[in-house]
C-alpha atoms as a PDB file:
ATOM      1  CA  UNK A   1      -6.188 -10.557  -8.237  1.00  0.00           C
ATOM      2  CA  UNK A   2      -8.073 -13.908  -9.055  1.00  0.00           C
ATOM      3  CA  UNK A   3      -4.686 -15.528  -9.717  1.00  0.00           C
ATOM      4  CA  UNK A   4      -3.278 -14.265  -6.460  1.00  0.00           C
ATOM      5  CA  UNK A   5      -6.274 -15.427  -4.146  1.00  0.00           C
ATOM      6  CA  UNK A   6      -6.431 -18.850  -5.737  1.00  0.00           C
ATOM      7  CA  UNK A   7      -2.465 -18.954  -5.170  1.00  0.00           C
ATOM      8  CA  UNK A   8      -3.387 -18.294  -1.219  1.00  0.00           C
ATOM      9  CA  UNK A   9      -6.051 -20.889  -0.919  1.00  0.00           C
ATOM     10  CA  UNK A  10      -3.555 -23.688  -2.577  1.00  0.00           C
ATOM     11  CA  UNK A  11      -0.731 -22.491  -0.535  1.00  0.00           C
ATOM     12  CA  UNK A  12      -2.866 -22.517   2.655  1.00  0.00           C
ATOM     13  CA  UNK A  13      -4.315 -26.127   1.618  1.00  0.00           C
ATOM     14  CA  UNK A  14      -0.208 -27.037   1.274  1.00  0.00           C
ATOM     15  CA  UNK A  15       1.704 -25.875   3.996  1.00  0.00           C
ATOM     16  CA  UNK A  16      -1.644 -27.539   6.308  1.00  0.00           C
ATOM     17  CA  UNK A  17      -3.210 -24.136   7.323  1.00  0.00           C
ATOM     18  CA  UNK A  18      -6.784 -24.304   8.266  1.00  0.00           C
ATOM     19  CA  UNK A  19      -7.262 -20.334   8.879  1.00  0.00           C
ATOM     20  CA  UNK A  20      -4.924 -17.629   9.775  1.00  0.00           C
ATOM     21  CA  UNK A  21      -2.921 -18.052  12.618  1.00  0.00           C
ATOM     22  CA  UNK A  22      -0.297 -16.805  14.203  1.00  0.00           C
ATOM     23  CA  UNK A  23       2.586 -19.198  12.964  1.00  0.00           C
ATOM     24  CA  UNK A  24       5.233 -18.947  10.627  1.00  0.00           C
ATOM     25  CA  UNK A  25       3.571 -21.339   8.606  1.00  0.00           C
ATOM     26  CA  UNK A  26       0.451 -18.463   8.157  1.00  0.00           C
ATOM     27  CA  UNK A  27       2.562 -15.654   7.934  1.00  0.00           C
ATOM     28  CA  UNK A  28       4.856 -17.037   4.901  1.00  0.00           C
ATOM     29  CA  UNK A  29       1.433 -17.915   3.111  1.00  0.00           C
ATOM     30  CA  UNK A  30       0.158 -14.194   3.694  1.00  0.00           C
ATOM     31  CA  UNK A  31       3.576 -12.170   3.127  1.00  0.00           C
ATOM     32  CA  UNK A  32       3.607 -14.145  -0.317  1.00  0.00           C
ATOM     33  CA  UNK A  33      -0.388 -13.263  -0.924  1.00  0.00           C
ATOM     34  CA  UNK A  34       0.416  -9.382   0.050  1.00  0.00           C
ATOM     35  CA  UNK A  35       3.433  -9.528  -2.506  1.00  0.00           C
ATOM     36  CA  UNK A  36       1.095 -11.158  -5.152  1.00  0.00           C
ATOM     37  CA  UNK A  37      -1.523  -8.309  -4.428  1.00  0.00           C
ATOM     38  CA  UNK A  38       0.781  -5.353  -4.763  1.00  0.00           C
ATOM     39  CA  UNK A  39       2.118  -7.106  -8.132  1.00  0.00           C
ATOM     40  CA  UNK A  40      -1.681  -6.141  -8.997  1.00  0.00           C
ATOM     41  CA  UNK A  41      -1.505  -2.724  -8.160  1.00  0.00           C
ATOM     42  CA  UNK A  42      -1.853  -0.930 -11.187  1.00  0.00           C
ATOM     43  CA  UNK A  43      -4.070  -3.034 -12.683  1.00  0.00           C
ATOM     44  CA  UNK A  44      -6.674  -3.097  -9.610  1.00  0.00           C
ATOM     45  CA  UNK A  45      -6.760   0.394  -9.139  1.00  0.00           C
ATOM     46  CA  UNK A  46     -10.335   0.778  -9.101  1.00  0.00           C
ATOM     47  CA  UNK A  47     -11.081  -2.295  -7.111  1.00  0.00           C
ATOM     48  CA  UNK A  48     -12.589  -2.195  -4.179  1.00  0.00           C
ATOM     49  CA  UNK A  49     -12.448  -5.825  -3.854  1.00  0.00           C
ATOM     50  CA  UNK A  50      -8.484  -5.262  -4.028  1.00  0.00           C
ATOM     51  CA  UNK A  51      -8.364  -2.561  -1.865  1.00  0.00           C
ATOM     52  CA  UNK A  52     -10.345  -4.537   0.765  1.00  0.00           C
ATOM     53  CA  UNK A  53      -8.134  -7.598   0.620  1.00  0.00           C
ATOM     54  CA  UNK A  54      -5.294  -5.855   0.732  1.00  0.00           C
ATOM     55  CA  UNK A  55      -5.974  -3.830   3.967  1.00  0.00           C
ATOM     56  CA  UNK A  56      -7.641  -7.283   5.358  1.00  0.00           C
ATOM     57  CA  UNK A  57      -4.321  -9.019   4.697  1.00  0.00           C
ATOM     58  CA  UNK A  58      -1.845  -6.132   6.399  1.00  0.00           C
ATOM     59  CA  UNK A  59      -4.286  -5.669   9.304  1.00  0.00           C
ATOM     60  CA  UNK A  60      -4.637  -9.420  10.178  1.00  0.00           C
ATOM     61  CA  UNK A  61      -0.393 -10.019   9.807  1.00  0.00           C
ATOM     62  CA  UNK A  62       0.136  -6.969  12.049  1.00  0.00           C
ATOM     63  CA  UNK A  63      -2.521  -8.596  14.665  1.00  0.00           C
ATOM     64  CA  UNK A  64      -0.453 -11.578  14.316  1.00  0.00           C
ATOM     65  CA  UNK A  65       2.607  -9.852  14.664  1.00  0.00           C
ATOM     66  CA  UNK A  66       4.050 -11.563  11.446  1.00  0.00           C
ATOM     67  CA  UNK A  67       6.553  -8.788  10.751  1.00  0.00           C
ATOM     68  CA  UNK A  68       8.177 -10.447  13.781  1.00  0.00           C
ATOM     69  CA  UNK A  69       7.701 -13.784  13.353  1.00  0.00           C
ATOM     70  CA  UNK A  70       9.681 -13.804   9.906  1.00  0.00           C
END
């Protein structure tokens, strides 16, 4: 989960994404993140740290309608 948050924050930092947004640019960076998360899964079971992120993460790409932006 470390691995895959650190990814985010590099990829954000790269692509020139100061917070999430509602741009393609933001919704690529978080639709990779989510993927990275759920490749966690089994392993974060217990985590209430993963469970938290990954809620945050579907929650804030639905707000920003990112399903339809990609």
């Amino acid at each position: 989960m470390d691995r895959c948050s650190q990814e985010y924050i590099r990829a954000m930092d790269e692509r020139g994404v100061p917070r999430p947004e509602p741009t393609a640019e933001f919704c690529q960076v978080a639709k990779e993140y989510i993927a990275c998360l759920r490749s966690t899964a089994r392993s974060s079971r217990g985590n209430l740290n993963y469970h938290s992120m990954q809620s945050s993460m579907v929650r804030i790409t639905n707000d920003y309608a990112c399903p339809r932006i990609l």
